[in-house]
N, C-alpha and C. Protein backbone atom coordinates (compact mmCIF):
# COMPACT_ATOMS: atom_id res chain seq x y z
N UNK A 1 -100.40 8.56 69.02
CA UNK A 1 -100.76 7.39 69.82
C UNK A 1 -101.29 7.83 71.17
N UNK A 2 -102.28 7.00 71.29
CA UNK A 2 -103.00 7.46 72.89
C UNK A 2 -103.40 6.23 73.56
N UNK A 3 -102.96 6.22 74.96
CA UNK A 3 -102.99 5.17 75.62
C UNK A 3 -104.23 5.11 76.39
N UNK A 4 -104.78 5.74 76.65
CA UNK A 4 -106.15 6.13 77.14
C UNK A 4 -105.90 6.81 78.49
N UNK A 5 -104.74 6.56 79.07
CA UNK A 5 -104.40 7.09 80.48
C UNK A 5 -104.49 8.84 80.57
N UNK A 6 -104.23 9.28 79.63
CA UNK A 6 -103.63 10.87 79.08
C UNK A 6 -105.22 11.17 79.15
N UNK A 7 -106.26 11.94 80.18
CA UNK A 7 -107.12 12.95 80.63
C UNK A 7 -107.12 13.70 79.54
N UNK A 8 -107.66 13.77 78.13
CA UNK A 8 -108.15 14.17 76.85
C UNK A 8 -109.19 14.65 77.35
N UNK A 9 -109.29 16.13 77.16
CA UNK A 9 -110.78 17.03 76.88
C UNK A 9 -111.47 16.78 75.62
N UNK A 10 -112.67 15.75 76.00
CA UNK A 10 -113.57 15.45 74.49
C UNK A 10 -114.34 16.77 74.03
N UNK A 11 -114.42 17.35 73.12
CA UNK A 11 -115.11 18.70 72.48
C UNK A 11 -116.40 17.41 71.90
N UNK A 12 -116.16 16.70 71.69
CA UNK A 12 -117.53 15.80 71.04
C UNK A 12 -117.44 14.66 70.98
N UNK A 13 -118.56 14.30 70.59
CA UNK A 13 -118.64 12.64 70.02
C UNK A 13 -119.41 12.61 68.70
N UNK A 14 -118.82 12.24 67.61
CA UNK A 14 -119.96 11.67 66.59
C UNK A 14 -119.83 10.70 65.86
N UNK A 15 -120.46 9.85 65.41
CA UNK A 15 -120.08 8.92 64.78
C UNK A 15 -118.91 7.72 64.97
N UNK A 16 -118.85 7.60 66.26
CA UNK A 16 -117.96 6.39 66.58
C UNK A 16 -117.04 7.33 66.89
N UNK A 17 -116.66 8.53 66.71
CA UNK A 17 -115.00 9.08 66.67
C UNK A 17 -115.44 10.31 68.08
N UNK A 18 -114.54 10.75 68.67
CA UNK A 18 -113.72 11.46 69.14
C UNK A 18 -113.26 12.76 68.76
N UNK A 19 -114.32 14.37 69.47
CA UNK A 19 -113.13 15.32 69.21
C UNK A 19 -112.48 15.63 70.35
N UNK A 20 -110.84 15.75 69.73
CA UNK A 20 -110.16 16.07 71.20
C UNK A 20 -109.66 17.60 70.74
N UNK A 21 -110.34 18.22 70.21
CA UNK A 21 -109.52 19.45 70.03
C UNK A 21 -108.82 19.39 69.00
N UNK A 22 -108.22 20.87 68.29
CA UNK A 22 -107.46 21.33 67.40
C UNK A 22 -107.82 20.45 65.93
N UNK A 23 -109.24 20.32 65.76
CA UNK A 23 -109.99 19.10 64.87
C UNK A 23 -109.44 18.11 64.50
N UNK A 24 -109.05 17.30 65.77
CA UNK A 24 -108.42 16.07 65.80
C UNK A 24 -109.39 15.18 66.16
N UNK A 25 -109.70 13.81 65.86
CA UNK A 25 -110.90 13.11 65.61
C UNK A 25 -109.97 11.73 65.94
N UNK A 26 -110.64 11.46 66.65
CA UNK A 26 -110.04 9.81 67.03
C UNK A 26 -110.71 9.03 66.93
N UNK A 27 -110.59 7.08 66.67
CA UNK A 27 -111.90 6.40 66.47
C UNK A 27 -111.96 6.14 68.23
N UNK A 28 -113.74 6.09 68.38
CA UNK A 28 -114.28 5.72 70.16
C UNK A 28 -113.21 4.57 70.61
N UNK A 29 -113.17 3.55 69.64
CA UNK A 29 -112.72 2.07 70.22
C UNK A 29 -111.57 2.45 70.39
N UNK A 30 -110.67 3.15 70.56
CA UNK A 30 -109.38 3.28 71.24
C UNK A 30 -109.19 3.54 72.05
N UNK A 31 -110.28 4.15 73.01
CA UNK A 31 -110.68 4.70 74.57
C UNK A 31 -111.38 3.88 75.43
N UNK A 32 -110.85 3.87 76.28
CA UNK A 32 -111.92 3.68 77.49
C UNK A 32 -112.95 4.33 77.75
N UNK A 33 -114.03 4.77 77.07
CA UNK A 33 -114.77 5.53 77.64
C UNK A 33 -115.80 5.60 79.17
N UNK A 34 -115.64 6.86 79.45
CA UNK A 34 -116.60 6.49 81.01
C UNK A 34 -117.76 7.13 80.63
């Protein structure tokens, strides 16, 4: 679970998702993105 507050180093973006490292893939819409 990620609250969006927690400063996540993105390694990428593709496809709607999120890499945060250790090939963990999150969907975009759970972030705040800036």
């Amino acid at each position: 679970f990620v609250d969006g507050s927690v400063p996540y180093r993105l390694l990428g973006r593709k496809d709607g998702y999120l890499g945060i490292g250790n090939n963990a893939w999150v969907k975009e819409e759970h972030f705040d993105v800036r």
